[in-house]
PDB file of N, CA and C in Angstrom:
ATOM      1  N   UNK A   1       4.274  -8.436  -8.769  1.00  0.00           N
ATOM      2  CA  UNK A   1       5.673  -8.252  -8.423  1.00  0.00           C
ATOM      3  C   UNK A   1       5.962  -6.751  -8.316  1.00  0.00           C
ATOM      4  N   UNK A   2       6.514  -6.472  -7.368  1.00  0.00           N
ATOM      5  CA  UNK A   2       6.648  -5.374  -6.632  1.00  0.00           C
ATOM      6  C   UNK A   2       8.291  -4.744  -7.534  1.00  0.00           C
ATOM      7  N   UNK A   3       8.448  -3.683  -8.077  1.00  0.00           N
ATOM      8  CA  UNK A   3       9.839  -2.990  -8.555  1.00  0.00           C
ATOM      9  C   UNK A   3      10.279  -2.264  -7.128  1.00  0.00           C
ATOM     10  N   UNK A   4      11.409  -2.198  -7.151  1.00  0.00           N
ATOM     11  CA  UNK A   4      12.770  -1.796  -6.396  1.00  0.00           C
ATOM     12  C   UNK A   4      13.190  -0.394  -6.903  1.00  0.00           C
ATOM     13  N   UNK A   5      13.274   1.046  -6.456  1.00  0.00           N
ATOM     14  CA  UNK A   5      13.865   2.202  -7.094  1.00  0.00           C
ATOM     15  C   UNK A   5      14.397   2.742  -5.572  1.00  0.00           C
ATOM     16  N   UNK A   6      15.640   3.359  -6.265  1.00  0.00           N
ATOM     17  CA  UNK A   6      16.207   4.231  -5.387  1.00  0.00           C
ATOM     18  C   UNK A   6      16.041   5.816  -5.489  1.00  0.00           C
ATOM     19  N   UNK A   7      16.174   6.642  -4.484  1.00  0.00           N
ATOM     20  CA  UNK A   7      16.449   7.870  -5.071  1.00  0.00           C
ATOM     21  C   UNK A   7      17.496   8.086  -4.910  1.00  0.00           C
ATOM     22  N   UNK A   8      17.872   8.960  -5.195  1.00  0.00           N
ATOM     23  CA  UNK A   8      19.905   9.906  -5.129  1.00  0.00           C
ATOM     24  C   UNK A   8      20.310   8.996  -3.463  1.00  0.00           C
ATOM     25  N   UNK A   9      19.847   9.577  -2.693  1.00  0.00           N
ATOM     26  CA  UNK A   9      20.253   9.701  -1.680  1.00  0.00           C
ATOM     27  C   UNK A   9      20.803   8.331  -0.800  1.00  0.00           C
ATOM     28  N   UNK A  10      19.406   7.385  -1.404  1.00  0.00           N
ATOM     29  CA  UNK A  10      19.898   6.104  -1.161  1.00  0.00           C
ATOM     30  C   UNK A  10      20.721   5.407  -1.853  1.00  0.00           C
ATOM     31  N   UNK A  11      21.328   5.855  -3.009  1.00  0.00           N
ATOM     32  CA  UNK A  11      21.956   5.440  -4.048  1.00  0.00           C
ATOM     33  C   UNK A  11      23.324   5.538  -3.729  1.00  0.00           C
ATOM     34  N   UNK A  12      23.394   6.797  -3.002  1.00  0.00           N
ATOM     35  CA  UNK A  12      24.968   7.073  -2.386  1.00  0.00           C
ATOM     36  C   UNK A  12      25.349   6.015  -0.797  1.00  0.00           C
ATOM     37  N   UNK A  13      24.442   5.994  -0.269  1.00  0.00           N
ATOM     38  CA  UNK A  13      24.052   5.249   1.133  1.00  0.00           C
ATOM     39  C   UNK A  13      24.634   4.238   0.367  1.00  0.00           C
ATOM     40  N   UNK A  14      24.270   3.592  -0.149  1.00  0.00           N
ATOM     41  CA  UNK A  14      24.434   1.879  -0.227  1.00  0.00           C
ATOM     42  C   UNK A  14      25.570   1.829  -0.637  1.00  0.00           C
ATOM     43  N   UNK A  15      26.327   2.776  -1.477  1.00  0.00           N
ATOM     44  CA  UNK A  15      27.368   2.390  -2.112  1.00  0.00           C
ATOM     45  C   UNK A  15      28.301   3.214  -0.881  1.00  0.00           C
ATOM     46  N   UNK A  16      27.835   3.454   0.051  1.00  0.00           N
ATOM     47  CA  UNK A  16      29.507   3.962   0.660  1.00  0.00           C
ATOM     48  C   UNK A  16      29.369   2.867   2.026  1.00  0.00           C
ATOM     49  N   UNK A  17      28.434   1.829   1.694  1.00  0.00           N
ATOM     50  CA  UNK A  17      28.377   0.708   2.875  1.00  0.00           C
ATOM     51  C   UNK A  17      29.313  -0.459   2.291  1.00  0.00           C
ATOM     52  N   UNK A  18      30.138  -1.326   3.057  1.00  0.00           N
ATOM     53  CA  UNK A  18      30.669  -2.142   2.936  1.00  0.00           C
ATOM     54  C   UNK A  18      30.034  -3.321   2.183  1.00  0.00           C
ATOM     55  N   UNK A  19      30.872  -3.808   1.295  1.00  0.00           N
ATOM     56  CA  UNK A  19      30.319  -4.478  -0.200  1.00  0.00           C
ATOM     57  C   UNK A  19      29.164  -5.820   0.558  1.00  0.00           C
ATOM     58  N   UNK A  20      30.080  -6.601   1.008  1.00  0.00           N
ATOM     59  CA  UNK A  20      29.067  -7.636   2.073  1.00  0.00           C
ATOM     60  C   UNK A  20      27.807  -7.255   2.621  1.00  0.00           C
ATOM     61  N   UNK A  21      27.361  -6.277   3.551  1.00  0.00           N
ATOM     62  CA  UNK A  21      26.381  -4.929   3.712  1.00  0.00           C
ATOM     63  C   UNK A  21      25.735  -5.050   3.023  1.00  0.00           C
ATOM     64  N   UNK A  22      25.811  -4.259   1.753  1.00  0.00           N
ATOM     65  CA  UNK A  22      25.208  -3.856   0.530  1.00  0.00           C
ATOM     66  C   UNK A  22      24.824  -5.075  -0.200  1.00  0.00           C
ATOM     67  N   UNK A  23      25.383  -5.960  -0.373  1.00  0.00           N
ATOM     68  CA  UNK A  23      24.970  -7.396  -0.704  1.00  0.00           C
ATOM     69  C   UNK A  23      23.880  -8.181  -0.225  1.00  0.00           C
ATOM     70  N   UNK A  24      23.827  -7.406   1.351  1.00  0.00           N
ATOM     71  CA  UNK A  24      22.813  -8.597   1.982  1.00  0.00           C
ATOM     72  C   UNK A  24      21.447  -7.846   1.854  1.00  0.00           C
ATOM     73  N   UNK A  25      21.528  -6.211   2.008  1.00  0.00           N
ATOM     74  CA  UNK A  25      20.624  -5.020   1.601  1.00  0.00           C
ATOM     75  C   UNK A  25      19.948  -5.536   0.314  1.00  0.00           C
ATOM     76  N   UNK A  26      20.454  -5.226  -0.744  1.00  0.00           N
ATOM     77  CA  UNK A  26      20.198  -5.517  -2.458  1.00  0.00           C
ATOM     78  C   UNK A  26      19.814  -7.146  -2.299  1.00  0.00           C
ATOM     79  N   UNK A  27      19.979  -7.726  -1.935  1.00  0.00           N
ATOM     80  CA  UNK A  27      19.130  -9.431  -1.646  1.00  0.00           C
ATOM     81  C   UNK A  27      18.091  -9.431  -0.609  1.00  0.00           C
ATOM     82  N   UNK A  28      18.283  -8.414   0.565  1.00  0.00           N
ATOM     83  CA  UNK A  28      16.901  -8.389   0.720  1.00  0.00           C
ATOM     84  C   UNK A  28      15.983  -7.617  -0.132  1.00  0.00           C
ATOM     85  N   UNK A  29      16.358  -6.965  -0.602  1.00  0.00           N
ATOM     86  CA  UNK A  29      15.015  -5.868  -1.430  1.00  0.00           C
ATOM     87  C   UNK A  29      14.325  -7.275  -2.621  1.00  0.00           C
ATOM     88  N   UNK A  30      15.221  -7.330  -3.262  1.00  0.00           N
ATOM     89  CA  UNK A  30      15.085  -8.459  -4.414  1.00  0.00           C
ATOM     90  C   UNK A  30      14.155  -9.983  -4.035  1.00  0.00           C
ATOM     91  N   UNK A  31      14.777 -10.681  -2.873  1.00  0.00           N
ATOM     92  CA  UNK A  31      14.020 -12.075  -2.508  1.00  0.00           C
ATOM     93  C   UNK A  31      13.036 -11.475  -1.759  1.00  0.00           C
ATOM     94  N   UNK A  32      13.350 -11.006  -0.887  1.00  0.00           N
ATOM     95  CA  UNK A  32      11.766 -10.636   0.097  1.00  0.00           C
ATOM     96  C   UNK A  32      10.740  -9.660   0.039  1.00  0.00           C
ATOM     97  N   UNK A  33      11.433  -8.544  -0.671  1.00  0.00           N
ATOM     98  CA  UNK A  33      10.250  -7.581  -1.223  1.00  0.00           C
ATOM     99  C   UNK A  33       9.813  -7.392  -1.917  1.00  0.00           C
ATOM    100  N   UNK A  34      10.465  -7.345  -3.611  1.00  0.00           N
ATOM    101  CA  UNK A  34      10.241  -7.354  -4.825  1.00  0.00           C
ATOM    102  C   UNK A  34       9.046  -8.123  -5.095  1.00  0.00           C
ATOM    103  N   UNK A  35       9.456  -9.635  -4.713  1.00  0.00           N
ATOM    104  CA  UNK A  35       8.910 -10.710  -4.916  1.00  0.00           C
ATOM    105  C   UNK A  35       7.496 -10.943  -4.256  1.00  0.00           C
ATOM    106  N   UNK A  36       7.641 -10.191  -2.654  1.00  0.00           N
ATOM    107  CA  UNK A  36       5.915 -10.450  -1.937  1.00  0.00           C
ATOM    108  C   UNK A  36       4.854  -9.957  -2.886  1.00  0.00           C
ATOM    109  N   UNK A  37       3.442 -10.500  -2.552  1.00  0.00           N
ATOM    110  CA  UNK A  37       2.371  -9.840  -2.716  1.00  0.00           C
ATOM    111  C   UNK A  37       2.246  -8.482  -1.898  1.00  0.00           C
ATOM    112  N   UNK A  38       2.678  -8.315  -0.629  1.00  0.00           N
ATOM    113  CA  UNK A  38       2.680  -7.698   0.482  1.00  0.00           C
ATOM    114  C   UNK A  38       3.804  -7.287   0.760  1.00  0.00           C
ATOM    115  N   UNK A  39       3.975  -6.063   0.588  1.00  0.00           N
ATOM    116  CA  UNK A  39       5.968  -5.673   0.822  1.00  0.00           C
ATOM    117  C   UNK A  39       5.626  -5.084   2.720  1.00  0.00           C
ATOM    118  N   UNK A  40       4.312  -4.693   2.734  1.00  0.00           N
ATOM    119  CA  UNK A  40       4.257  -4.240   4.579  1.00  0.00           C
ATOM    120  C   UNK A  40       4.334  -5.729   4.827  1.00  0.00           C
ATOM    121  N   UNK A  41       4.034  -6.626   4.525  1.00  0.00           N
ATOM    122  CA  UNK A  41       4.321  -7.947   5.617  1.00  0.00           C
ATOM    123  C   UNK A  41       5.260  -8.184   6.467  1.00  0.00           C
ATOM    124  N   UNK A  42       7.046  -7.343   5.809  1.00  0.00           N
ATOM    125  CA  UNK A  42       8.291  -7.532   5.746  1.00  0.00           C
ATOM    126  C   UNK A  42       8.390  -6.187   6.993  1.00  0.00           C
ATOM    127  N   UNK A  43       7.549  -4.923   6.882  1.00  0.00           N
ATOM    128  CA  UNK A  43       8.234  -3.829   7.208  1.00  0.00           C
ATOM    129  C   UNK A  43       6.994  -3.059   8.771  1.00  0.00           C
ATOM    130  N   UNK A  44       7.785  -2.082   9.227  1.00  0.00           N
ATOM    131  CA  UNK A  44       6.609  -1.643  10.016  1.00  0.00           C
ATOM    132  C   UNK A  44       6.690  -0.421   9.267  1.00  0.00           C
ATOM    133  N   UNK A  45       5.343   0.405   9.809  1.00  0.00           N
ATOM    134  CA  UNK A  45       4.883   1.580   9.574  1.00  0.00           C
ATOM    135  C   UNK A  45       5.688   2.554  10.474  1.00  0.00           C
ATOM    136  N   UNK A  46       6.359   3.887  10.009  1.00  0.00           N
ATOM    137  CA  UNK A  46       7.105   4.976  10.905  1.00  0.00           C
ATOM    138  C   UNK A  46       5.859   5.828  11.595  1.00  0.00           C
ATOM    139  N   UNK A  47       6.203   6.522  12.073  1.00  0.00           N
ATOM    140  CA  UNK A  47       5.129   7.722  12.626  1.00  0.00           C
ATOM    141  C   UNK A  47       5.742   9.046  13.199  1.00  0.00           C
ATOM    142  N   UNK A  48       5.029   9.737  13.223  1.00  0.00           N
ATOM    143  CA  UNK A  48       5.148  11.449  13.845  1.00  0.00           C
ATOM    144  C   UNK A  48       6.078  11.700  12.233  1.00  0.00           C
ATOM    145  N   UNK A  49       7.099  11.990  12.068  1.00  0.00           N
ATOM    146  CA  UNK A  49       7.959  13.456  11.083  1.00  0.00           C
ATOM    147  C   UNK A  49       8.235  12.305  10.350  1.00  0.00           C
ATOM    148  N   UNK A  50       7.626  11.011  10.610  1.00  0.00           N
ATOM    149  CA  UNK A  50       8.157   9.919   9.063  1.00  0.00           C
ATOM    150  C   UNK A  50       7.335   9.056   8.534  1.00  0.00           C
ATOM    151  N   UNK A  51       6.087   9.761   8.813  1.00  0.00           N
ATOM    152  CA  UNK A  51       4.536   8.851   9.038  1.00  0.00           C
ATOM    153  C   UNK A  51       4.391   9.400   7.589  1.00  0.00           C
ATOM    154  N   UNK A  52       3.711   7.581   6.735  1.00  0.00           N
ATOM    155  CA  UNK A  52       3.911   7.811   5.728  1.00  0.00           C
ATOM    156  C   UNK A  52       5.190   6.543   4.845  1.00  0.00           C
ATOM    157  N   UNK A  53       6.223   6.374   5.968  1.00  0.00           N
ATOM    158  CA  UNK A  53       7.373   5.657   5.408  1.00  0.00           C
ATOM    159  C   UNK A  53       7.166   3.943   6.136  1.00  0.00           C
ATOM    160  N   UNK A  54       7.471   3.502   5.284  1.00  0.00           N
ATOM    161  CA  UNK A  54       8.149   2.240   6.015  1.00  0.00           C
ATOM    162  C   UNK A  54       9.090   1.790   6.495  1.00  0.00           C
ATOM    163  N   UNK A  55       9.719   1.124   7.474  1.00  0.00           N
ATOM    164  CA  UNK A  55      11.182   0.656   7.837  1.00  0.00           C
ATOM    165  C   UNK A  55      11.428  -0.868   7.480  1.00  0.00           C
ATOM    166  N   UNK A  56      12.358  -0.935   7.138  1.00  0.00           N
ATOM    167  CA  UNK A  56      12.670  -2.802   6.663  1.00  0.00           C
ATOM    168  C   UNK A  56      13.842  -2.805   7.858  1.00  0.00           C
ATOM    169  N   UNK A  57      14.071  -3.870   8.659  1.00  0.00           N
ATOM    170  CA  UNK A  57      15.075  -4.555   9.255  1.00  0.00           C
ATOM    171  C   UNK A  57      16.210  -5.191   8.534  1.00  0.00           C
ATOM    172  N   UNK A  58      17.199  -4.929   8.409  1.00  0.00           N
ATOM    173  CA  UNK A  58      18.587  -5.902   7.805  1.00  0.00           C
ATOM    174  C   UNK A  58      19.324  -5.753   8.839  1.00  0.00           C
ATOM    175  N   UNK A  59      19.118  -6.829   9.673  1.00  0.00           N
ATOM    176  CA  UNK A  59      20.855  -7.069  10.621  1.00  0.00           C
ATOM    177  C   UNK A  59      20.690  -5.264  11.565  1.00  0.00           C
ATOM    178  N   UNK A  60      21.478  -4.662  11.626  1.00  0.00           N
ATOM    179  CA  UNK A  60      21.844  -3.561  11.812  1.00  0.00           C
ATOM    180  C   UNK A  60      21.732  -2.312  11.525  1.00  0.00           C
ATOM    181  N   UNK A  61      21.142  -2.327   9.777  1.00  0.00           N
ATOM    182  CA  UNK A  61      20.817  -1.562   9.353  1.00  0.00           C
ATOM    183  C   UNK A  61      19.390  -1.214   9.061  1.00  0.00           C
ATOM    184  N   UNK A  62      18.961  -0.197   9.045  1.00  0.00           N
ATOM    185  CA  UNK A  62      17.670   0.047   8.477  1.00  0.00           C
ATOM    186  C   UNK A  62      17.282   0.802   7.053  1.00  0.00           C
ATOM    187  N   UNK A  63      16.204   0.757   6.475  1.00  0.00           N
ATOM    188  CA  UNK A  63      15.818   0.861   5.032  1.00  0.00           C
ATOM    189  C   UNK A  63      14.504   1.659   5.099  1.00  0.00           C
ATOM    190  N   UNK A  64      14.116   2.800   4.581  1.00  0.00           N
ATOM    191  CA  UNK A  64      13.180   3.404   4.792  1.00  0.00           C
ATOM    192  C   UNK A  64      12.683   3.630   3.255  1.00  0.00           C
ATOM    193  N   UNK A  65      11.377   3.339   3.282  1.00  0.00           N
ATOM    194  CA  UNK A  65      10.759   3.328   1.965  1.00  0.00           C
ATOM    195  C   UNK A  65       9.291   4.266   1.866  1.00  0.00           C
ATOM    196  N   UNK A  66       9.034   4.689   0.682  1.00  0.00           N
ATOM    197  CA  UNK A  66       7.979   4.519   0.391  1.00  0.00           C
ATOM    198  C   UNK A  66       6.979   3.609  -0.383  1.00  0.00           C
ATOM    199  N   UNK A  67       5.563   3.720  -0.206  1.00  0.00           N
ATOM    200  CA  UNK A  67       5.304   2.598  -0.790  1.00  0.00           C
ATOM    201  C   UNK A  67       4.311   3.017  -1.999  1.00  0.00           C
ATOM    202  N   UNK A  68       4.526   2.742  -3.127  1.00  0.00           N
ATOM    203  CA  UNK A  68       3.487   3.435  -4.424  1.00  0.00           C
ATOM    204  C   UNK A  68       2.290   2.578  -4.864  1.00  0.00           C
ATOM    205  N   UNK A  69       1.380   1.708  -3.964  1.00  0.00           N
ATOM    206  CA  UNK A  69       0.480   0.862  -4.194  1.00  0.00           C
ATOM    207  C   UNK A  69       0.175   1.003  -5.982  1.00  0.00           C
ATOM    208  N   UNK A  70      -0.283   2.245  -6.358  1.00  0.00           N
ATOM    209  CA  UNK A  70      -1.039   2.469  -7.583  1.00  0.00           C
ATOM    210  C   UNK A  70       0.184   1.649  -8.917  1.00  0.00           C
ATOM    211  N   UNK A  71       1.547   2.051  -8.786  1.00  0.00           N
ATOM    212  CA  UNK A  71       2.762   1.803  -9.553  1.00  0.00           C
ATOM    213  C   UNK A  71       3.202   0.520  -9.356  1.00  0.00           C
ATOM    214  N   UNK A  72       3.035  -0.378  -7.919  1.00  0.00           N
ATOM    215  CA  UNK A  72       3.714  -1.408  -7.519  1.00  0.00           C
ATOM    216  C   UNK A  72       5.075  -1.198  -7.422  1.00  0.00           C
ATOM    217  N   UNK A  73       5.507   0.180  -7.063  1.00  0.00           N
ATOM    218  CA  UNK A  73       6.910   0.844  -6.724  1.00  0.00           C
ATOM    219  C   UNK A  73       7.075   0.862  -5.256  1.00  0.00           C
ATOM    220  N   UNK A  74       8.574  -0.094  -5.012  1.00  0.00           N
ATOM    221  CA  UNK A  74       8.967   0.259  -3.376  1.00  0.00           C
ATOM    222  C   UNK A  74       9.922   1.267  -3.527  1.00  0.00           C
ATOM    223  N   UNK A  75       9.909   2.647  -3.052  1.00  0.00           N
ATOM    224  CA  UNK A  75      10.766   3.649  -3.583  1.00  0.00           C
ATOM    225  C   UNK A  75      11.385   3.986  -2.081  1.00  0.00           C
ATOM    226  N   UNK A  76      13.028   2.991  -2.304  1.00  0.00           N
ATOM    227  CA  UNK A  76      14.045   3.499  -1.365  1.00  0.00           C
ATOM    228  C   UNK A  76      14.094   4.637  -1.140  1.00  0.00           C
ATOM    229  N   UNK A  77      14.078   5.148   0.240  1.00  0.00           N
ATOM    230  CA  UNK A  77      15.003   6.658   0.182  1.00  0.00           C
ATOM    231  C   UNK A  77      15.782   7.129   1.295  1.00  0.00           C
ATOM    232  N   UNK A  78      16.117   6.123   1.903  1.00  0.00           N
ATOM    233  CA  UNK A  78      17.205   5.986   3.122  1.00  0.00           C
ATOM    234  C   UNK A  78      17.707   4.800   3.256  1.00  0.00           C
ATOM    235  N   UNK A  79      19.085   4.708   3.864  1.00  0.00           N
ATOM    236  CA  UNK A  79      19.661   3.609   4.299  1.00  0.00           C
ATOM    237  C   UNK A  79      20.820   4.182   5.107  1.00  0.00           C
ATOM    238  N   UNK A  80      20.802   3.079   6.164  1.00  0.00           N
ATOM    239  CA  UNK A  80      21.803   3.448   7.379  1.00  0.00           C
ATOM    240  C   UNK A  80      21.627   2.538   8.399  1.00  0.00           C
ATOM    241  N   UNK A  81      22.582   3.047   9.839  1.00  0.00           N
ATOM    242  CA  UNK A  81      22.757   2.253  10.607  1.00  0.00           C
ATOM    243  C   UNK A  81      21.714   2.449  11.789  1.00  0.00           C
ATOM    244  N   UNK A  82      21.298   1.590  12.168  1.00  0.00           N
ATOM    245  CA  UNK A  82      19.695   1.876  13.190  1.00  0.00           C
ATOM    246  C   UNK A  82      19.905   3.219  14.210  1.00  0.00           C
ATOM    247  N   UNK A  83      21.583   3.693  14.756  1.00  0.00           N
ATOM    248  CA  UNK A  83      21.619   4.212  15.874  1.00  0.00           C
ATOM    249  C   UNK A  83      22.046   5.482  14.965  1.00  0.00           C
ATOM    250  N   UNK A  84      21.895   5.722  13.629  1.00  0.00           N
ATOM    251  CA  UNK A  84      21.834   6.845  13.004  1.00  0.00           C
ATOM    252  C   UNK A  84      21.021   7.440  12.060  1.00  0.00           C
ATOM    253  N   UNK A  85      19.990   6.494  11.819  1.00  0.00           N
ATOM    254  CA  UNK A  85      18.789   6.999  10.686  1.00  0.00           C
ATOM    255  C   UNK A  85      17.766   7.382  11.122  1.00  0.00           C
ATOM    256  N   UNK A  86      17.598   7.505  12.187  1.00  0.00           N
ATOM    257  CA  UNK A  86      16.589   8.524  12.525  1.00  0.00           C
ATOM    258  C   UNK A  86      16.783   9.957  12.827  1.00  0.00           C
ATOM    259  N   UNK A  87      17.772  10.060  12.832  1.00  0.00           N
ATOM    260  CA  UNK A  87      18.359  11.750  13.245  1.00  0.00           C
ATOM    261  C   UNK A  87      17.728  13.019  12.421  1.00  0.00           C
TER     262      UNK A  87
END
């Protein structure tokens, strides 16, 4: 079982997203990632200036992680809206 951590940054992200949003965010991390054997099953790989990260899909928004194989840590560190998180 895979742990869930945020850093600062995503910590503020989620909470200035609309409660419903953030609800469906925090239930995906929890049922579908936490829980896999495989948290890449869920996500693709970034590349060029973010190679290294993963992206998760929610609806509209996107979730960028790292992944700590050795810890079994998915370590949030972005969240936003698809036509603004890559900037």
């Amino acid at each position: 079982m895979w742990t869930i951590e945020f850093d600062e940054r995503a910590q503020r992200e989620l909470a200035k997203l609309d409660r419903p949003i953030a609800k469906r965010i925090w239930r995906f991390l929890e049922d579908r990632i936490a829980s896999s054997d495989d948290p890449r099953a869920f996500g693709k790989p970034l590349q060029h200036n973010l190679a290294g990260k993963w992206r998760y899909r929610v609806g509209d928004y996107r979730i960028l992680c790292n992944i700590e194989d050795d810890n079994l840590i998915v370590l949030v560190v972005e969240i936003g809206h698809r036509s603004s998180i890559y900037d």
